[in-house]
C-alpha atoms as a PDB file:
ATOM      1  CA  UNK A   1       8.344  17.733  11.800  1.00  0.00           C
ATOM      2  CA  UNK A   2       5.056  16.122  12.130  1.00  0.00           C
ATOM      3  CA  UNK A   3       3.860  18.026   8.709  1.00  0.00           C
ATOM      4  CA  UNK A   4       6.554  16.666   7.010  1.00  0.00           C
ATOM      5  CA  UNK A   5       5.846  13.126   7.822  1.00  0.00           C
ATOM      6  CA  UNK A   6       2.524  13.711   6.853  1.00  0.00           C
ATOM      7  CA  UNK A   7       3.549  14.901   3.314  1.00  0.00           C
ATOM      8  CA  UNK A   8       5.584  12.263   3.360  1.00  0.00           C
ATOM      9  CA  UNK A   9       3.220   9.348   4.097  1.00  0.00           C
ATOM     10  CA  UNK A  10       0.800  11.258   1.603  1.00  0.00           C
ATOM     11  CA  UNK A  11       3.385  10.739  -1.063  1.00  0.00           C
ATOM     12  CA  UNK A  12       4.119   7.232  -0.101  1.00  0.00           C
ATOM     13  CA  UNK A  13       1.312   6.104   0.256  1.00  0.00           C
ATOM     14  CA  UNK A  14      -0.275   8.379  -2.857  1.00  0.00           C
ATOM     15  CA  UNK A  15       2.452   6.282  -5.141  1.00  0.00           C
ATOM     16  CA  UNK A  16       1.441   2.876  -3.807  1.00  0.00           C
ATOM     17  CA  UNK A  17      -2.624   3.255  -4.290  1.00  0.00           C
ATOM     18  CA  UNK A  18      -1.647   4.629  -7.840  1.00  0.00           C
ATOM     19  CA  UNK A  19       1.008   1.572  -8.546  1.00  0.00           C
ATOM     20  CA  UNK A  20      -1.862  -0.850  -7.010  1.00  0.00           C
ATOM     21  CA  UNK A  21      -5.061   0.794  -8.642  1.00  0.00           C
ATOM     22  CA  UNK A  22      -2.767   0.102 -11.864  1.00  0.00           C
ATOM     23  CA  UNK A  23      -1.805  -3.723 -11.015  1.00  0.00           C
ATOM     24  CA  UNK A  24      -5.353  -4.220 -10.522  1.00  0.00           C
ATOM     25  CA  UNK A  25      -6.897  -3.132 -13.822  1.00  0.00           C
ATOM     26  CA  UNK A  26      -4.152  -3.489 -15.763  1.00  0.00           C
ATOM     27  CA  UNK A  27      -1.388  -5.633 -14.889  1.00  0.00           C
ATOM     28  CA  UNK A  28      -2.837  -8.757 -13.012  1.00  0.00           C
ATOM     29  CA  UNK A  29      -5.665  -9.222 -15.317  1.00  0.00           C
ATOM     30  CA  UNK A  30      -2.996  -9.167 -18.810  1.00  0.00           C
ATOM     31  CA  UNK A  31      -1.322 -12.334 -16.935  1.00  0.00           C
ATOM     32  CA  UNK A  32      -3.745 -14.387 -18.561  1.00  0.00           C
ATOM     33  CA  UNK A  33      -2.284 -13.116 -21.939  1.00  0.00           C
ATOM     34  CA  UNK A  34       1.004 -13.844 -21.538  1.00  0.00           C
ATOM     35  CA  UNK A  35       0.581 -17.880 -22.800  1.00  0.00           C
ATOM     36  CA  UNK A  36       1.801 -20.441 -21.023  1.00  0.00           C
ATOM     37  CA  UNK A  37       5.834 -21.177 -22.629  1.00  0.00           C
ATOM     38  CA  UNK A  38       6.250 -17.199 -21.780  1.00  0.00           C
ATOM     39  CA  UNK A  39       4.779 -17.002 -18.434  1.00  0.00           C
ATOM     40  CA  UNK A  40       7.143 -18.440 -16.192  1.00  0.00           C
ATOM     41  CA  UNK A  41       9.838 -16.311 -16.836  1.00  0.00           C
ATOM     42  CA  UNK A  42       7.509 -13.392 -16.958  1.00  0.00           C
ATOM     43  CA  UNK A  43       6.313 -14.076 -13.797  1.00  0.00           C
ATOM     44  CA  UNK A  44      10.200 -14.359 -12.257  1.00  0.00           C
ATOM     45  CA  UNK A  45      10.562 -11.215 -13.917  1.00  0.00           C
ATOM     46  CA  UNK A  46       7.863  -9.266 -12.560  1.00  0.00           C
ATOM     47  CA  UNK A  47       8.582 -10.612  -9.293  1.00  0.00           C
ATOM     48  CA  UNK A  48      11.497  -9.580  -9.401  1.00  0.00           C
ATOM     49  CA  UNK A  49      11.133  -6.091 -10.806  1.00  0.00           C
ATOM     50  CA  UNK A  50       8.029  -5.496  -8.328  1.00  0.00           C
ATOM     51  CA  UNK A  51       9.878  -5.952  -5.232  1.00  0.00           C
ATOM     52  CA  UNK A  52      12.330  -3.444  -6.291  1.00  0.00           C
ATOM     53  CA  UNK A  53       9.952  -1.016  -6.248  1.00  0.00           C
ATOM     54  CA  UNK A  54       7.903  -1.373  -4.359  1.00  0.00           C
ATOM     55  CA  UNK A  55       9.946  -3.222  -1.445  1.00  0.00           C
ATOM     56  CA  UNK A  56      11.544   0.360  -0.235  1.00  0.00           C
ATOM     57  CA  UNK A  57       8.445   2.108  -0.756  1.00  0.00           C
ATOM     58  CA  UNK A  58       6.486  -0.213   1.560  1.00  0.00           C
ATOM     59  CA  UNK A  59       8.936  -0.072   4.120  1.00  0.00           C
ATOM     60  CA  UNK A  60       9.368   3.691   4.476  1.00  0.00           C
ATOM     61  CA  UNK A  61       5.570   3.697   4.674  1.00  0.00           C
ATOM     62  CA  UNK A  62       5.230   1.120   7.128  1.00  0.00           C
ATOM     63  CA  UNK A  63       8.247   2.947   9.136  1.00  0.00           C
ATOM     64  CA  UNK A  64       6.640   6.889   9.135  1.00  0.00           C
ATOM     65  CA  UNK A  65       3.161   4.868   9.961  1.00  0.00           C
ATOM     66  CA  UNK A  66       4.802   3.688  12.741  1.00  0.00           C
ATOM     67  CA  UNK A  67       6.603   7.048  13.795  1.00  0.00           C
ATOM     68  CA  UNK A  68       3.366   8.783  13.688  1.00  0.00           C
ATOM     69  CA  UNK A  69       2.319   6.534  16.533  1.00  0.00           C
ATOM     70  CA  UNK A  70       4.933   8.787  18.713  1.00  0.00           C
ATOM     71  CA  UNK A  71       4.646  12.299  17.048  1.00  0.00           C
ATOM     72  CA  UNK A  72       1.173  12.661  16.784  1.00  0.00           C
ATOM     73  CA  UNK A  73      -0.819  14.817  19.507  1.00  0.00           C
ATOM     74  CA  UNK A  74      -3.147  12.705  21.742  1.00  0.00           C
ATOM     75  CA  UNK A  75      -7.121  12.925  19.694  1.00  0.00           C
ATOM     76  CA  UNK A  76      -8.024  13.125  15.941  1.00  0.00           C
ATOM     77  CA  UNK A  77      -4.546  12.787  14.582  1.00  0.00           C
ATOM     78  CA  UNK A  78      -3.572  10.112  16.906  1.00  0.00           C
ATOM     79  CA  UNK A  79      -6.720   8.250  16.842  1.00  0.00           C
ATOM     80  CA  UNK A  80      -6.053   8.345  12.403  1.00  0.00           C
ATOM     81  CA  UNK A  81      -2.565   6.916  12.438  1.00  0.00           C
ATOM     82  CA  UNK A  82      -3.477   4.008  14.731  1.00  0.00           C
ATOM     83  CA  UNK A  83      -6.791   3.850  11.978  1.00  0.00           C
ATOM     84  CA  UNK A  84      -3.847   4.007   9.086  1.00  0.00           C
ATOM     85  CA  UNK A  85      -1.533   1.295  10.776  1.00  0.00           C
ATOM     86  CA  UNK A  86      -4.150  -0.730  10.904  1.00  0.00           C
ATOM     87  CA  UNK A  87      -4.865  -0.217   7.350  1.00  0.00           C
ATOM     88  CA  UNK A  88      -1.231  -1.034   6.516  1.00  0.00           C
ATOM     89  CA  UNK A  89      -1.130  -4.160   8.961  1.00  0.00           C
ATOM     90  CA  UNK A  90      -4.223  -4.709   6.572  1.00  0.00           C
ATOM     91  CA  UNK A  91      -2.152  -4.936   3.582  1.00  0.00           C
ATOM     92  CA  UNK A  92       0.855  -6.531   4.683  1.00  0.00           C
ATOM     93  CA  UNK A  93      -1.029  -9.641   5.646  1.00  0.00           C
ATOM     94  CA  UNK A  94      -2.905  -9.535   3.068  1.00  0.00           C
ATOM     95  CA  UNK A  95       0.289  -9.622   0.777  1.00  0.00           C
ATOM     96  CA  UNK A  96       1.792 -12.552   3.198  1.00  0.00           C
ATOM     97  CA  UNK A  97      -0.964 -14.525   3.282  1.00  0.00           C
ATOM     98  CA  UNK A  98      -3.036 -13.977   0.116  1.00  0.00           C
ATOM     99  CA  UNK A  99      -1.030 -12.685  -2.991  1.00  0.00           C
ATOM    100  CA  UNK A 100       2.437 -14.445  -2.246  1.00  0.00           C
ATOM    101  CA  UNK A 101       1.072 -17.894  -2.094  1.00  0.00           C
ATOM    102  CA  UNK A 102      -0.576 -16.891  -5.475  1.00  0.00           C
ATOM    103  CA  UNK A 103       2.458 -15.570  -6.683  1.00  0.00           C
ATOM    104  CA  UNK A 104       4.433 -18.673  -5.489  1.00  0.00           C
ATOM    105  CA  UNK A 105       2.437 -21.144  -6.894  1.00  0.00           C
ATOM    106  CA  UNK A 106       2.391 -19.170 -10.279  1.00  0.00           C
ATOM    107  CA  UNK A 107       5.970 -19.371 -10.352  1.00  0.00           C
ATOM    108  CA  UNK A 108       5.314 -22.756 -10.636  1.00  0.00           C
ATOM    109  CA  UNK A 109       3.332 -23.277 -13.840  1.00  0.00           C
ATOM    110  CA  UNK A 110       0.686 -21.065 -15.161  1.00  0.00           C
ATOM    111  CA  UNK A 111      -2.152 -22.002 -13.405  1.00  0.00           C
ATOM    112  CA  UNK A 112      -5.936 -19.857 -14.544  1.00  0.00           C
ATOM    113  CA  UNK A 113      -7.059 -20.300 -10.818  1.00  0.00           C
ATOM    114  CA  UNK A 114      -4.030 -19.162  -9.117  1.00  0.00           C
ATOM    115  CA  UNK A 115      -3.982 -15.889 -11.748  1.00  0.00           C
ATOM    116  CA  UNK A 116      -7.784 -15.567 -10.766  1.00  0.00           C
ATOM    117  CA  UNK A 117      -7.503 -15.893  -7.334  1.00  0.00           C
ATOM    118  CA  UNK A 118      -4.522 -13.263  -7.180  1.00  0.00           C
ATOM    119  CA  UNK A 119      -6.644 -10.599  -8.927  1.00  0.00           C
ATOM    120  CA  UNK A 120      -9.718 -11.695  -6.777  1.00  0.00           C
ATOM    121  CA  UNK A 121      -7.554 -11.583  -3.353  1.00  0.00           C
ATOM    122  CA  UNK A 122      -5.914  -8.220  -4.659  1.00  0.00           C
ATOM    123  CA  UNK A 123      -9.177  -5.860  -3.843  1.00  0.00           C
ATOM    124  CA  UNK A 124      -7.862  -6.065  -0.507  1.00  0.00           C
ATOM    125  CA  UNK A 125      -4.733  -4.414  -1.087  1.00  0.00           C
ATOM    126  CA  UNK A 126      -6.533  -2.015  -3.444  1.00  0.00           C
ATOM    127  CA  UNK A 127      -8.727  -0.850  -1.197  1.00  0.00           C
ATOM    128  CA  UNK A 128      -6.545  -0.959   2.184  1.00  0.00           C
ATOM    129  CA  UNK A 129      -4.388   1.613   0.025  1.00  0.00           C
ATOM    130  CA  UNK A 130      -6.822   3.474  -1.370  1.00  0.00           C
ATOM    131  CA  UNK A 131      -8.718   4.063   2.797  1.00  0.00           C
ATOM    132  CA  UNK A 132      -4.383   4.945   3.521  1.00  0.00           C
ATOM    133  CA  UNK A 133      -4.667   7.479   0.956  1.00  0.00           C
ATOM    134  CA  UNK A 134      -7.847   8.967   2.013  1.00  0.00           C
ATOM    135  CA  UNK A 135      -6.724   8.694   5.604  1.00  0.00           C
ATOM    136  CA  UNK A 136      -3.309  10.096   5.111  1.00  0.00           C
ATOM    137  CA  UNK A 137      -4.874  13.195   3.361  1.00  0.00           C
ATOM    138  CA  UNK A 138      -7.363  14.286   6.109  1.00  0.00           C
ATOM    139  CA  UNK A 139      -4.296  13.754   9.229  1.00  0.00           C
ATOM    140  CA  UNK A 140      -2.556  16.257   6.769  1.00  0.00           C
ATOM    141  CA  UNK A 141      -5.501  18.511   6.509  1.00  0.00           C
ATOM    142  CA  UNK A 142      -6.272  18.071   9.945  1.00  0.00           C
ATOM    143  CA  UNK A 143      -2.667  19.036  11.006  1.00  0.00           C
ATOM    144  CA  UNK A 144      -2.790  21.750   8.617  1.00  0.00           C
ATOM    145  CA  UNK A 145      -6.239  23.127   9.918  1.00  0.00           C
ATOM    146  CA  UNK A 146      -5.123  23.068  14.156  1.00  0.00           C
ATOM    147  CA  UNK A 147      -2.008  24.772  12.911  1.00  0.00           C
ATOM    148  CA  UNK A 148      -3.523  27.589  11.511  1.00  0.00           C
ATOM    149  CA  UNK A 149      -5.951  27.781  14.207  1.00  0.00           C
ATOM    150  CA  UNK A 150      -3.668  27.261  16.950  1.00  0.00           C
ATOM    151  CA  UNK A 151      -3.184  30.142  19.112  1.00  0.00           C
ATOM    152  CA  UNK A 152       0.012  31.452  19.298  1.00  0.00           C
ATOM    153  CA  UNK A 153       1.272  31.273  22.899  1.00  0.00           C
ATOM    154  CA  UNK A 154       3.233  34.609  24.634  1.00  0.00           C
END
């Protein structure tokens, strides 16, 4: 059971520092493009869109993060999923606090120092998911590895 949570946060949290590697260097920067009559729909739009992907994605995360808290043996692998909670608590307030306001006050009126601010504010999501993904790979490997090692018992 514990290996398949593992995969599972690997995937999960694999497809969100893809999705937010891409809304980095793509997306958020291309707002500025979008001209001001345009961009307030646009914005509702990829509001809108956004949280319906990435709205049961983040929760399934943030729900095996906190599983792992339980099913994980006492040392490395316990000491990593606190490390990768943290991480996620990381991102989560990061998205209340930081990038909704932005997003809010965007929905607004196009505004360059809102847009700015949002891609600016962002790099913490970007790289909270990105130290998840590393994380998530070595309690994987790290499972994987005591596994194999493990002596069987009679």
């Amino acid at each position: 059971m514990l290996d398949a949570l593992l995969i599972t946060q690997l995937l999960l949290t694999g497809f969100m520092t893809g999705l937010i590697w891409f809304v980095q260097v793509v997306h958020y920067p291309l707002f500025i493009r979008v001209g001001r009559e345009a961009f307030l729909a646009y914005e509702s739009d990829h509001v809108k869109r956004t949280t319906r992907v990435v709205a049961p994605v983040m929760l399934s995360e943030a729900a095996i993060a906190a599983v792992l808290l339980f099913v994980a043996p006492a040392g490395l692998l316990l000491a990593l999923a606190w490390i990768g909670l943290a991480l996620l608590a990381l991102v989560w307030l990061s998205t209340a606090g930081l990038q909704v306001p932005c997003h809010r006050m965007l929905s607004r009126a196009f505004d360059p120092a809102a847009a700015a601010r949002l891609c600016d504010t962002n790099w913490i999501r970007t790289f909270g998911w990105t130290a998840r993904l590393v994380l998530a790979a070595a309690m994987l490997i790290a499972s994987l590895q005591h596994r194999a090692t493990a002596v069987p018992t009679p």
